[in-house]
N, C-alpha and C. Protein backbone atom coordinates (compact mmCIF):
# COMPACT_ATOMS: atom_id res chain seq x y z
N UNK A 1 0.85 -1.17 0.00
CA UNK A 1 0.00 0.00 0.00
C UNK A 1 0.90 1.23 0.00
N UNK A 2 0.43 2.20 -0.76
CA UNK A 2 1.35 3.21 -0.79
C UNK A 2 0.75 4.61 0.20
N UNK A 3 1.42 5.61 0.38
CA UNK A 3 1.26 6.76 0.97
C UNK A 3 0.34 7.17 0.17
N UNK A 4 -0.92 7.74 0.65
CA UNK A 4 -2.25 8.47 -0.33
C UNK A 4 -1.83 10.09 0.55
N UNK A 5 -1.32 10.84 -0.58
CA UNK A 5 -1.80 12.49 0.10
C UNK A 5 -2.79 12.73 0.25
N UNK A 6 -3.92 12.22 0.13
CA UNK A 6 -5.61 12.79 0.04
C UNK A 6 -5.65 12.50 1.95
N UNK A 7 -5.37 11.22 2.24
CA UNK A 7 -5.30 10.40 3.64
C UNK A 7 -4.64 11.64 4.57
N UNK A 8 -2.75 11.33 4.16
CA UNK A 8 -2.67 12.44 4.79
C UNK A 8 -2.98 13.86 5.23
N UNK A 9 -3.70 14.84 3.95
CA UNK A 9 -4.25 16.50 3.96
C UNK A 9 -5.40 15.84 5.04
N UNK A 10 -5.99 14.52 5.04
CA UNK A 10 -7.88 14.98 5.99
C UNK A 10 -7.27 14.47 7.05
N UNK A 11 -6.27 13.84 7.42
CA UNK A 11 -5.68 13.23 8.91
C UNK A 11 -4.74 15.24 9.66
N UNK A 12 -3.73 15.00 8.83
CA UNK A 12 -3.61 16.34 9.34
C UNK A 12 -4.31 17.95 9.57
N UNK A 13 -4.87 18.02 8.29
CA UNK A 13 -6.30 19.25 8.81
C UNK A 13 -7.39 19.16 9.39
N UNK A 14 -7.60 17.79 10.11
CA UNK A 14 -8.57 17.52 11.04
C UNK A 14 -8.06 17.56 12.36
N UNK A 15 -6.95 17.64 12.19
CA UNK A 15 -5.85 17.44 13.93
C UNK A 15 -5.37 18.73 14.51
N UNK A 16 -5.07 19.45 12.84
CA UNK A 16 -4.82 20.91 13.36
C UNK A 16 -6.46 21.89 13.35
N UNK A 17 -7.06 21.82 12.54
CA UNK A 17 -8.57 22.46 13.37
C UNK A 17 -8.81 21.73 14.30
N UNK A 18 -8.34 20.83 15.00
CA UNK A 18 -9.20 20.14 16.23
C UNK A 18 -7.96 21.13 17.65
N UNK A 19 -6.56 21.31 16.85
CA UNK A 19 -5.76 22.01 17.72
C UNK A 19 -6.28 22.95 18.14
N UNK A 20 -6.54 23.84 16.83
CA UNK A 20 -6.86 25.40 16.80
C UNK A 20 -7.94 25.53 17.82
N UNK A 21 -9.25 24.22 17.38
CA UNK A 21 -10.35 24.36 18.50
C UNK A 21 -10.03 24.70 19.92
N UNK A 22 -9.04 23.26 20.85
CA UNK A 22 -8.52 22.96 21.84
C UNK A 22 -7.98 24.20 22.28
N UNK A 23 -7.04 24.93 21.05
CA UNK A 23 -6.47 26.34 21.93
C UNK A 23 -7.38 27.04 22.17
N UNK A 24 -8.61 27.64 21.45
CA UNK A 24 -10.06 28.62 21.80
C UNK A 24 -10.52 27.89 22.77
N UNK A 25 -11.07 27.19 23.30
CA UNK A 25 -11.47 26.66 24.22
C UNK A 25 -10.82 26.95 25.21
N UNK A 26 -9.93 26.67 25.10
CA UNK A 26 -8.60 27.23 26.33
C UNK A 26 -8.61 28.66 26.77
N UNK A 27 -8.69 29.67 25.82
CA UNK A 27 -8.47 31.05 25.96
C UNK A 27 -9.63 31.48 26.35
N UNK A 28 -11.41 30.55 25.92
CA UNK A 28 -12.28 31.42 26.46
C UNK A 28 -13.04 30.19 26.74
N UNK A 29 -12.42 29.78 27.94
CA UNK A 29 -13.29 28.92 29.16
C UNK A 29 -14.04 29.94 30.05
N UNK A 30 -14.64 29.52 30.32
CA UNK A 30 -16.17 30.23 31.28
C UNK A 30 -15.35 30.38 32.63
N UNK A 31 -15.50 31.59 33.23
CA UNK A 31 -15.08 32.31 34.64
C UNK A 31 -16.50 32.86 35.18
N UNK A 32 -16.44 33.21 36.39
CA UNK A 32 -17.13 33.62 37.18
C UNK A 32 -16.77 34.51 38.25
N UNK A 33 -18.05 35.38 38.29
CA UNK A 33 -17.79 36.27 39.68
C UNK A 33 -19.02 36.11 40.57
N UNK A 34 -18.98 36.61 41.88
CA UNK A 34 -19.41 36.27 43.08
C UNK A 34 -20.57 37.26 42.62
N UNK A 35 -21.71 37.52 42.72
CA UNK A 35 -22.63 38.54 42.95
C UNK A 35 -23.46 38.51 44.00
N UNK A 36 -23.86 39.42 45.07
CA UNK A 36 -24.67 39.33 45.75
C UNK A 36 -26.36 39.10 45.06
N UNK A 37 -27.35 38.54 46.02
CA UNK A 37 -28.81 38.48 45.57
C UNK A 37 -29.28 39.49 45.77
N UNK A 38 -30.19 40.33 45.13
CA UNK A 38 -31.39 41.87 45.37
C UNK A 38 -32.23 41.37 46.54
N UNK A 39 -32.18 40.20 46.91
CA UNK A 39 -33.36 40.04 47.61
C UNK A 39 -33.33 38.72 48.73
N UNK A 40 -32.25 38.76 48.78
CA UNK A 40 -32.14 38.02 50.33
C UNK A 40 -30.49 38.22 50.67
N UNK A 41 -29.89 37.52 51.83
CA UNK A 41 -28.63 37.37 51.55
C UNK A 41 -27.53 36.30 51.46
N UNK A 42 -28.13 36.20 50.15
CA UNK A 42 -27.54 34.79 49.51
C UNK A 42 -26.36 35.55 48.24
N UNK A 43 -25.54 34.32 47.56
CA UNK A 43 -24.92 35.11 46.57
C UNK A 43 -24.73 33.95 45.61
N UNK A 44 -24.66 34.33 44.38
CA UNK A 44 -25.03 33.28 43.53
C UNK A 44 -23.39 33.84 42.65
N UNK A 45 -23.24 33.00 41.27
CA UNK A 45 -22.46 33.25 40.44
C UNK A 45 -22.92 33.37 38.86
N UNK A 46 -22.43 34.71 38.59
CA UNK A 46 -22.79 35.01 37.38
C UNK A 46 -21.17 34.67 36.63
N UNK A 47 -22.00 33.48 35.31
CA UNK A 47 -20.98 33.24 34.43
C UNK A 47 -20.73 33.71 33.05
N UNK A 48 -19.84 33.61 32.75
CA UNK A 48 -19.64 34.26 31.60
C UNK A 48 -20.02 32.98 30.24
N UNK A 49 -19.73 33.47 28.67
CA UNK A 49 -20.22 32.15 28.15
C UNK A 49 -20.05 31.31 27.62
N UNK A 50 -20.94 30.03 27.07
CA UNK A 50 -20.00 28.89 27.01
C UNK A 50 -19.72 28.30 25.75
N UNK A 51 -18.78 29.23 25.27
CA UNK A 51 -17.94 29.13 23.99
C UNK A 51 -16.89 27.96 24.27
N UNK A 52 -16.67 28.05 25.01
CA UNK A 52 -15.45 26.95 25.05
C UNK A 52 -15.92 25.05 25.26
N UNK A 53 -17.16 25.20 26.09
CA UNK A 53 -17.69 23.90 25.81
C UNK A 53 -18.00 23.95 24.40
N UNK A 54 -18.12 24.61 23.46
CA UNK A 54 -19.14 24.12 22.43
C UNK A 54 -17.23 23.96 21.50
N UNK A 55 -16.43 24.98 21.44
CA UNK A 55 -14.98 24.24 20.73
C UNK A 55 -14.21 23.08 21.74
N UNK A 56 -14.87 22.96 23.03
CA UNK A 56 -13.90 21.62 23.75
C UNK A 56 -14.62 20.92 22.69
N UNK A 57 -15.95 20.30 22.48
CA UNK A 57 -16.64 19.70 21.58
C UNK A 57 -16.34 19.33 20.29
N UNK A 58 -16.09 20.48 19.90
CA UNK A 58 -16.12 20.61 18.57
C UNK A 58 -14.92 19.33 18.35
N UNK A 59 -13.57 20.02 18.95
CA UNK A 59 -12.34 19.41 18.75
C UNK A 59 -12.31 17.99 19.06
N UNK A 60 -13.30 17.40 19.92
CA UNK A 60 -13.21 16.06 20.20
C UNK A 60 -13.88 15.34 19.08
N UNK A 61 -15.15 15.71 18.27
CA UNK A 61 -15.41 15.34 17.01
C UNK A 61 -14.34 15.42 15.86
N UNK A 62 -13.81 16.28 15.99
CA UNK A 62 -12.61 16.19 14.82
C UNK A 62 -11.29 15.44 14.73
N UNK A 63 -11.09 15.51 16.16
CA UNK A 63 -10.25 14.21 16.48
C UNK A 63 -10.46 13.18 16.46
N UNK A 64 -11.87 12.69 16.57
CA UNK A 64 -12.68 11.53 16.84
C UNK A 64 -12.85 10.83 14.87
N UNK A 65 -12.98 11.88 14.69
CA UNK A 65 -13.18 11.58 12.83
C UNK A 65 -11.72 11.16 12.21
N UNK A 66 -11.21 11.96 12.67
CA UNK A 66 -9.67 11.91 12.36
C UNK A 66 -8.76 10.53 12.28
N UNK A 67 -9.11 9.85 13.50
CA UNK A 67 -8.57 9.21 14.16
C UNK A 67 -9.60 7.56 13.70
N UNK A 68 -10.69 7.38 13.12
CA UNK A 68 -11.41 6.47 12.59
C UNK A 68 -11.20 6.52 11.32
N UNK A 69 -10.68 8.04 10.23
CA UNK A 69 -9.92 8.14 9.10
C UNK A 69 -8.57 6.68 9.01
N UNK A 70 -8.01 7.62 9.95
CA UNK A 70 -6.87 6.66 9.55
C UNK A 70 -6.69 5.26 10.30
N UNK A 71 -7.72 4.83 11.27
CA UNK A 71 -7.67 3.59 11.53
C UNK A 71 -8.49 3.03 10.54
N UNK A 72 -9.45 3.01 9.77
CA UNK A 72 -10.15 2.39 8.70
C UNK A 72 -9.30 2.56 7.61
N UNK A 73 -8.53 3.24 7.30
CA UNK A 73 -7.58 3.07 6.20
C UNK A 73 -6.19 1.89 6.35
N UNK A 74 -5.92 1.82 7.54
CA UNK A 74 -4.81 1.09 7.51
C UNK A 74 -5.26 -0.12 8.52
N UNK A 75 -6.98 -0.34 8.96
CA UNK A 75 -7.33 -1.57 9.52
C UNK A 75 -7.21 -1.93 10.63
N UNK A 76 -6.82 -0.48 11.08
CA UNK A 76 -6.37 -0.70 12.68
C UNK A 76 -5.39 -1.46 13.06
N UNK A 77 -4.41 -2.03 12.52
CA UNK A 77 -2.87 -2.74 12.62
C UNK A 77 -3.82 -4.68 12.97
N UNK A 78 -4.59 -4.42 13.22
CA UNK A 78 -5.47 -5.62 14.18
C UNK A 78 -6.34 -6.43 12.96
N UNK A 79 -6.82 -6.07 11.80
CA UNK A 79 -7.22 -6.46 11.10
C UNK A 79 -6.67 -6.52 9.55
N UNK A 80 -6.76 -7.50 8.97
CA UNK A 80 -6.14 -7.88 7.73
C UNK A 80 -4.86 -8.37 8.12
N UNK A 81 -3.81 -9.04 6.84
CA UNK A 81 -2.60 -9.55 7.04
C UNK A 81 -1.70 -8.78 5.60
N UNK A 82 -0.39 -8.97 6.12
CA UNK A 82 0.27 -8.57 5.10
C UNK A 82 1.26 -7.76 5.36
N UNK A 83 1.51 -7.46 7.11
CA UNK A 83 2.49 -6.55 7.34
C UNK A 83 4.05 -7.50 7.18
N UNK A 84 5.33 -6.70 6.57
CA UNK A 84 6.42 -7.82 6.32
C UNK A 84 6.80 -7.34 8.07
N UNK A 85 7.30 -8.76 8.37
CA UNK A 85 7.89 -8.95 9.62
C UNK A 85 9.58 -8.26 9.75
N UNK A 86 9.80 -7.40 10.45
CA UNK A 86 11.08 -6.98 10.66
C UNK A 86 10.63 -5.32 11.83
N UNK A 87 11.72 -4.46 10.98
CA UNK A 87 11.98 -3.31 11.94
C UNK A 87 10.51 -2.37 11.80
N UNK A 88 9.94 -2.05 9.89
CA UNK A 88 8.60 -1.49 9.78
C UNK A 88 7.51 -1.85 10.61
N UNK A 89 7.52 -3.13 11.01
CA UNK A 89 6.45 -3.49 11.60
C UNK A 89 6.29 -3.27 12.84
N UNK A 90 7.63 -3.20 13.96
CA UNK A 90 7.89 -2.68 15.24
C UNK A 90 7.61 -1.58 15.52
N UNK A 91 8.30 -0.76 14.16
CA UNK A 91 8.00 0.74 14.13
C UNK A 91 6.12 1.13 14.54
N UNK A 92 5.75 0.15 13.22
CA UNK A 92 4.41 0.68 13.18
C UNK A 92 3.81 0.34 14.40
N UNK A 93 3.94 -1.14 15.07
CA UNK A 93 3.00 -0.85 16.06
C UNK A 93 3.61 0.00 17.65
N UNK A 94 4.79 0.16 17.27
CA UNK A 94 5.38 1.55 18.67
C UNK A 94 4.01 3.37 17.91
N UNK A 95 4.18 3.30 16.77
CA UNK A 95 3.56 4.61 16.54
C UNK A 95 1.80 4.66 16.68
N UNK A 96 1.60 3.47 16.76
CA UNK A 96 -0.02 3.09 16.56
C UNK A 96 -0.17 3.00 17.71
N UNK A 97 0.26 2.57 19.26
CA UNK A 97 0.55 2.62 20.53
C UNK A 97 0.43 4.32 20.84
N UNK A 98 1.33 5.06 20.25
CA UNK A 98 1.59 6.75 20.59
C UNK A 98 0.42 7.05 20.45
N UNK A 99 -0.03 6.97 18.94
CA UNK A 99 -1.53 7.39 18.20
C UNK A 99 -2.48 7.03 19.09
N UNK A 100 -2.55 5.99 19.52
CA UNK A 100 -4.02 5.56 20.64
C UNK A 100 -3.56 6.21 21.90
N UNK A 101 -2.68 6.33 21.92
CA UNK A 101 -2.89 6.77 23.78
C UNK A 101 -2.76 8.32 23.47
N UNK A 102 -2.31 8.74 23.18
CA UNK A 102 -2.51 10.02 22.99
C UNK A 102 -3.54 10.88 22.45
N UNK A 103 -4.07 10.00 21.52
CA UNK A 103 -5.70 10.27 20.99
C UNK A 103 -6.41 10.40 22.15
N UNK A 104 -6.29 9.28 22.76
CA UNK A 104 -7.37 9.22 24.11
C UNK A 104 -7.31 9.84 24.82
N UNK A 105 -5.83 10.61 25.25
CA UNK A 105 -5.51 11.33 26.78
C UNK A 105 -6.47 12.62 25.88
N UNK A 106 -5.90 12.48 24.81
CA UNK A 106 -6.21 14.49 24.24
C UNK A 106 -8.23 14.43 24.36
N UNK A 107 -8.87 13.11 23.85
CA UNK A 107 -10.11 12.93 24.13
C UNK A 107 -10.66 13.36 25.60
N UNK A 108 -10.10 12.46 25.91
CA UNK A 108 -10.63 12.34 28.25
C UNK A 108 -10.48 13.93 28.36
N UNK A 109 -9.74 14.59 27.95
CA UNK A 109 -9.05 16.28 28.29
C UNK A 109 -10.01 16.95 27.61
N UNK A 110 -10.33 16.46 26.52
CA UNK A 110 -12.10 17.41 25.88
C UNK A 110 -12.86 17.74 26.20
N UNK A 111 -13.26 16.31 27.01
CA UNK A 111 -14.54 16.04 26.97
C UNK A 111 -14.88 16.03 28.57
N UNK A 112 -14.21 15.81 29.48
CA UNK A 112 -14.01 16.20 31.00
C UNK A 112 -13.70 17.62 31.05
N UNK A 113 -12.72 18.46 30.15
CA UNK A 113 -13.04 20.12 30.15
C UNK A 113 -14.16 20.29 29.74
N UNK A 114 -14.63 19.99 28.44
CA UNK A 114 -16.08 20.35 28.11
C UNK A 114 -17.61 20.12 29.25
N UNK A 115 -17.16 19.19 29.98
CA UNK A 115 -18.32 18.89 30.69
C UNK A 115 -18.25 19.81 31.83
N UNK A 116 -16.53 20.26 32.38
CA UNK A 116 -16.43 20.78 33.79
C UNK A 116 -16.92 21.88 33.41
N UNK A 117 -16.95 22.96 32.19
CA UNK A 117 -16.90 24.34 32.18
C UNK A 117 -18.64 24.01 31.76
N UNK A 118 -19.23 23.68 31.17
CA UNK A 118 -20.73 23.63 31.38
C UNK A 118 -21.59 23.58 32.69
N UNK A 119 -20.32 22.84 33.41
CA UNK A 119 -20.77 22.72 35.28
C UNK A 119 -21.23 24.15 35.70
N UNK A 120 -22.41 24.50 35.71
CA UNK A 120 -22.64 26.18 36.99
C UNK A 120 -23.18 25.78 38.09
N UNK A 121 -22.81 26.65 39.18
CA UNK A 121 -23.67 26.50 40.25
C UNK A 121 -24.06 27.71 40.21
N UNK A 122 -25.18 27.79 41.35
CA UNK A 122 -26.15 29.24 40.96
C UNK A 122 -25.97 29.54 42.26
N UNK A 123 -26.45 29.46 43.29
CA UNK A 123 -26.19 29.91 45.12
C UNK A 123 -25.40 28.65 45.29
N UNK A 124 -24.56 29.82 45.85
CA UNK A 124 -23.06 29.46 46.94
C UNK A 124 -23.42 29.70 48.45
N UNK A 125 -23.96 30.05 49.00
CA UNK A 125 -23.22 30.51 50.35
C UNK A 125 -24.28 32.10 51.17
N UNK A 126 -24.30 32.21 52.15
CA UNK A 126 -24.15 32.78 52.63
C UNK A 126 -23.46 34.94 52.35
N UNK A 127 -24.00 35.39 52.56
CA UNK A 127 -23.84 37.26 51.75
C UNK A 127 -22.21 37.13 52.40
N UNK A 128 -22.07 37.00 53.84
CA UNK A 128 -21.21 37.26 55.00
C UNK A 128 -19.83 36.00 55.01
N UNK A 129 -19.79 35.07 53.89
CA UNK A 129 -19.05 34.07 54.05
C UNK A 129 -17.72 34.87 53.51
N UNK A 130 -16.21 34.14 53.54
CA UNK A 130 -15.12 35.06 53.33
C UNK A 130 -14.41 33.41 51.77
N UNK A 131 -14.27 34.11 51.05
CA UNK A 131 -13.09 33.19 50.61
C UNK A 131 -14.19 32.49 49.43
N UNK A 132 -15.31 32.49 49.12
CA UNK A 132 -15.98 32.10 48.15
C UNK A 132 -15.58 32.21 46.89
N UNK A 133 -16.02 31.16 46.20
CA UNK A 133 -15.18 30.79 44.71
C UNK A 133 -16.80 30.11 44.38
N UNK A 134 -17.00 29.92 42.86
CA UNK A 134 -17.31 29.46 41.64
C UNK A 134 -16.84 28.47 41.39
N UNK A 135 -17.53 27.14 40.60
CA UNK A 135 -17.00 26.48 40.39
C UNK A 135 -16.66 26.66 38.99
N UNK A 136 -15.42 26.61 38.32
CA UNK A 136 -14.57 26.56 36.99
C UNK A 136 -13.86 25.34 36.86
N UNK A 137 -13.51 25.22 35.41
CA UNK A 137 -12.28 24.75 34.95
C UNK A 137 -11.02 24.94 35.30
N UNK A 138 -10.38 24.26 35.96
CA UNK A 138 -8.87 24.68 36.39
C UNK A 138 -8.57 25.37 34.63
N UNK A 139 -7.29 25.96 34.99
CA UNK A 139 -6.17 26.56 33.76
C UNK A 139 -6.10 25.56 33.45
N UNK A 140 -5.77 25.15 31.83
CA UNK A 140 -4.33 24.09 31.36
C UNK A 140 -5.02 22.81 30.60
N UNK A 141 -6.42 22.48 31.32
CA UNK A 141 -6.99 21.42 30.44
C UNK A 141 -7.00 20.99 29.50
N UNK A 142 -7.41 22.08 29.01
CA UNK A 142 -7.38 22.39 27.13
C UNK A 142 -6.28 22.17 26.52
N UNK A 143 -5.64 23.13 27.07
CA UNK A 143 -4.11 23.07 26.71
C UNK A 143 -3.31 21.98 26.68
N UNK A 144 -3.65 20.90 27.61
CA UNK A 144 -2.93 19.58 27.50
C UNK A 144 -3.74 18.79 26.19
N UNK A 145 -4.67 19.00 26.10
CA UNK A 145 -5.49 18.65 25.14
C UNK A 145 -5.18 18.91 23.74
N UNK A 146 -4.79 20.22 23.81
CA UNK A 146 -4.18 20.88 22.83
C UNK A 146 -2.91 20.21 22.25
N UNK A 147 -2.01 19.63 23.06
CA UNK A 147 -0.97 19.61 23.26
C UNK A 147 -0.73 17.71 22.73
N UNK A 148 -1.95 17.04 23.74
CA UNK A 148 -1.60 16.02 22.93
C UNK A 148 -2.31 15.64 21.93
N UNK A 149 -3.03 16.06 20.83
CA UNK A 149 -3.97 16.78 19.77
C UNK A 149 -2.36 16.74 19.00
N UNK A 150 -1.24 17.62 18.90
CA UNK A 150 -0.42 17.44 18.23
C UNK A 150 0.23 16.13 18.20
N UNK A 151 0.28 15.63 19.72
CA UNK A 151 0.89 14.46 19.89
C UNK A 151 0.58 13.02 19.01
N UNK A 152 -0.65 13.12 19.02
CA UNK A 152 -1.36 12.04 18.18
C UNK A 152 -1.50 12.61 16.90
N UNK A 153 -1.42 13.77 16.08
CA UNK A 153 -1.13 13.80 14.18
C UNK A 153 0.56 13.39 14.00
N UNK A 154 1.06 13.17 15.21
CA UNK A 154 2.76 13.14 14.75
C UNK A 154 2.58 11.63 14.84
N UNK A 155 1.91 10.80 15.62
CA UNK A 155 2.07 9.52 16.00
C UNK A 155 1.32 8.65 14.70
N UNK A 156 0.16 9.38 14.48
CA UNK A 156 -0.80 9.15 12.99
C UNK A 156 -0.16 8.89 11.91
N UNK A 157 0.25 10.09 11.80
CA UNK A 157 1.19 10.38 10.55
C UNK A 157 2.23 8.60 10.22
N UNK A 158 3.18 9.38 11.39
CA UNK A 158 4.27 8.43 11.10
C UNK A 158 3.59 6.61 11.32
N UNK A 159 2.97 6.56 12.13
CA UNK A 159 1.86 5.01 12.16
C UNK A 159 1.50 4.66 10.43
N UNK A 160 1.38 5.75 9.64
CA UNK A 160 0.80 5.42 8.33
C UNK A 160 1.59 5.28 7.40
N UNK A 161 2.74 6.03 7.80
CA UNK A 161 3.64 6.13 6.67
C UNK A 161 4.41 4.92 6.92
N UNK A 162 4.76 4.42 8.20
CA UNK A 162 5.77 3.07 8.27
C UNK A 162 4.58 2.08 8.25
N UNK A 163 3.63 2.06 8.14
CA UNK A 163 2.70 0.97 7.93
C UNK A 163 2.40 0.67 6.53
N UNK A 164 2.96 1.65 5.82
CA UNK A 164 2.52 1.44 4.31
C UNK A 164 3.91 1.08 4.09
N UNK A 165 4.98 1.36 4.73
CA UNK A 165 6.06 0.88 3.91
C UNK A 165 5.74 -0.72 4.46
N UNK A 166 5.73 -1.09 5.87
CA UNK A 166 5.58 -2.47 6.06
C UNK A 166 4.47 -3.27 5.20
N UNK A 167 3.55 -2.86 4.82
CA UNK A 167 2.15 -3.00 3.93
C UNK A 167 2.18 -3.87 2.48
N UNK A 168 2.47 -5.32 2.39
CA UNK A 168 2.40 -6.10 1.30
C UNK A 168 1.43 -6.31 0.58
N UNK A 169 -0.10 -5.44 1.32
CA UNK A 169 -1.19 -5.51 0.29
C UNK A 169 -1.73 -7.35 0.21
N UNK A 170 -1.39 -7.44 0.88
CA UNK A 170 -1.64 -9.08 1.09
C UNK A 170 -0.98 -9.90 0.36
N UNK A 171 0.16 -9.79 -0.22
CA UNK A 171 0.33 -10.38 -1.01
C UNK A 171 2.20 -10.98 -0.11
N UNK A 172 2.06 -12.35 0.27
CA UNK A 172 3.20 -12.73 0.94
C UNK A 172 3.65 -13.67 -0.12
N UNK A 173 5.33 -13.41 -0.05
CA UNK A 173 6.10 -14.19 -0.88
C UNK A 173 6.52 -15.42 -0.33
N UNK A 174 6.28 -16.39 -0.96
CA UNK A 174 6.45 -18.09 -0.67
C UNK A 174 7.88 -17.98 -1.01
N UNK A 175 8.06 -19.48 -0.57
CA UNK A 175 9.57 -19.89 -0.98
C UNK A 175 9.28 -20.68 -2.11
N UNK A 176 10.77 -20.66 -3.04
CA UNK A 176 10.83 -21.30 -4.03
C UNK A 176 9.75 -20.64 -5.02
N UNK A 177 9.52 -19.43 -4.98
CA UNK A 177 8.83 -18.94 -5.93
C UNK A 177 9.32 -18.60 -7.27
N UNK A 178 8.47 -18.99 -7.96
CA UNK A 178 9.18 -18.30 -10.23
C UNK A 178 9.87 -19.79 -10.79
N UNK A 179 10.99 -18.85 -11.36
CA UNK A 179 11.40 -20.52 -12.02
C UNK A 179 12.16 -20.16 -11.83
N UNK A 180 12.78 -21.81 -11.43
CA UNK A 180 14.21 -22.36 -11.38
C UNK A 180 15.21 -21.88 -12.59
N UNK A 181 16.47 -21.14 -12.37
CA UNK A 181 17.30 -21.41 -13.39
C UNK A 181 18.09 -22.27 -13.39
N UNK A 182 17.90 -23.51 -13.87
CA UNK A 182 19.34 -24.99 -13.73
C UNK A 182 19.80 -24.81 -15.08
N UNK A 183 20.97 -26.00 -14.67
CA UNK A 183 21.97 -26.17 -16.02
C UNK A 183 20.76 -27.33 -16.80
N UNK A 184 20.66 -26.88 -17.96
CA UNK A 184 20.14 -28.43 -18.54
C UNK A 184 20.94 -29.56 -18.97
N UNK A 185 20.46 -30.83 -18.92
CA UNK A 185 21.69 -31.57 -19.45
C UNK A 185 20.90 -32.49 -20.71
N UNK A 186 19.90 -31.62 -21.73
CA UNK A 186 19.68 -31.95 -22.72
C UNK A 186 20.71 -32.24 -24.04
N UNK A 187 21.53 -31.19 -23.92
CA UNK A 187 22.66 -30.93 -25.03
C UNK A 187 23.53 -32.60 -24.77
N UNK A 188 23.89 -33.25 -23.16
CA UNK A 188 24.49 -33.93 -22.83
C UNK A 188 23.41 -36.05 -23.44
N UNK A 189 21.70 -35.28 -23.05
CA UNK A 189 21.26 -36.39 -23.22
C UNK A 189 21.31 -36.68 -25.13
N UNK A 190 21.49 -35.78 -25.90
CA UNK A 190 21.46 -36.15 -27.40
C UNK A 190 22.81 -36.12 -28.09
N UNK A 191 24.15 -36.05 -27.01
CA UNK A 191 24.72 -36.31 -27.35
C UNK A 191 25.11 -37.97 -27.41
N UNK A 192 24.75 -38.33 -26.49
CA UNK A 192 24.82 -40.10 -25.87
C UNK A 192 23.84 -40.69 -26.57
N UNK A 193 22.38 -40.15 -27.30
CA UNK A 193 21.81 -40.64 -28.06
C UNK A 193 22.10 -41.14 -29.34
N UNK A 194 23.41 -39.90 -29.49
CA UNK A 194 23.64 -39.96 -30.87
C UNK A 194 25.02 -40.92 -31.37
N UNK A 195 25.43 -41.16 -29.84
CA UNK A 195 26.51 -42.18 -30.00
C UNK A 195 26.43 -43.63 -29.87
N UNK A 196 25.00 -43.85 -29.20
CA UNK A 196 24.24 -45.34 -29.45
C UNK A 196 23.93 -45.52 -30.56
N UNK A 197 23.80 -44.23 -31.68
CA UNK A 197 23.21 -44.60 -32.95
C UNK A 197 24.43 -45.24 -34.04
């Protein structure tokens, strides 16, 4: 099987808009401030909005597409036969190892940011309490997300490219294959024919 550029442009521009997503998400995760109530003394939290769940989202679909791209193209290492046995094949399944775990960490980091920053609470506490907080998204979620989002198009990538070099297309070479070149010893059998005659 050979390298398809079509494979590679939708594996890599699905990894980097799923980046680009992961970084917006990051920059405009939902914060909060403390506000007192008009009408008792309670205090609730007014949040800001939730742009960043809807690109944590986004990016986990695009990774998610991404990442079923190029496992249905190359069979998931787990299905079909035909990889040649040696160093390509080690390679490929060390990079198909990177590609899955890193897919997944950058997934769990989506989709656990996406869910935490949708989290609001509305009354907190007490008018008179000291030290009150909102519940948010820690910093950085995204960003790791972001981060291994690159990790897994580098692991993709190279998973496809040493999988196609290991990649015989099914086609395994037997032994003793083609034809034999021997000496003939026809020239030898009509010579002895011709000396019985």
């Amino acid at each position: 099987m050979a390298v398809s550029v079509a494979v590679l442009a939708v594996v890599v521009s699905l990894h980097l808009i799923a980046f680009v997503f992961a970084v917006g998400a990051e920059r405009r995760r939902s914060l909060a401030k403390v506000v007192p109530d008009m009408y008792d003394e309670k205090t609730y939290c007014v949040y800001e909005s939730d742009a960043s769940t809807v690109y944590g989202l986004t990016a986990f679909g695009l990774l998610l597409i991404s990442q079923t791209v190029i496992n249905a193209v190359t069979r998931c290492l787990c299905f079909g036969k035909g990889l040649v046995s040696g160093r390509s094949t080690t390679w490929a399944v060390f990079f198909f190892i990177v590609s899955w775990t890193s897919f997944l960490g950058a997934e769990a980091c989506l989709l656990a940011g996406s869910a935490k920053n949708a989290y609001h609470t509305k009354y907190r506490a007490a008018f008179r309490v000291d030290h009150l907080s909102c519940a948010t998204l820690r910093k950085g979620v995204f960003a790791a997300a972001a981060a291994l989002t690159l990790l897994s198009m580098a692991g993709s990538i190279l998973y496809y490219w040493v999988h196609s070099k290991a990649d015989t297309g099914g086609w395994e070479k037997q032994r003793n294959e083609g034809l034999g070149m021997t000496a003939s010893d026809f020239g030898q059998r009509q010579t002895n024919e011709l000396g019985k005659v």
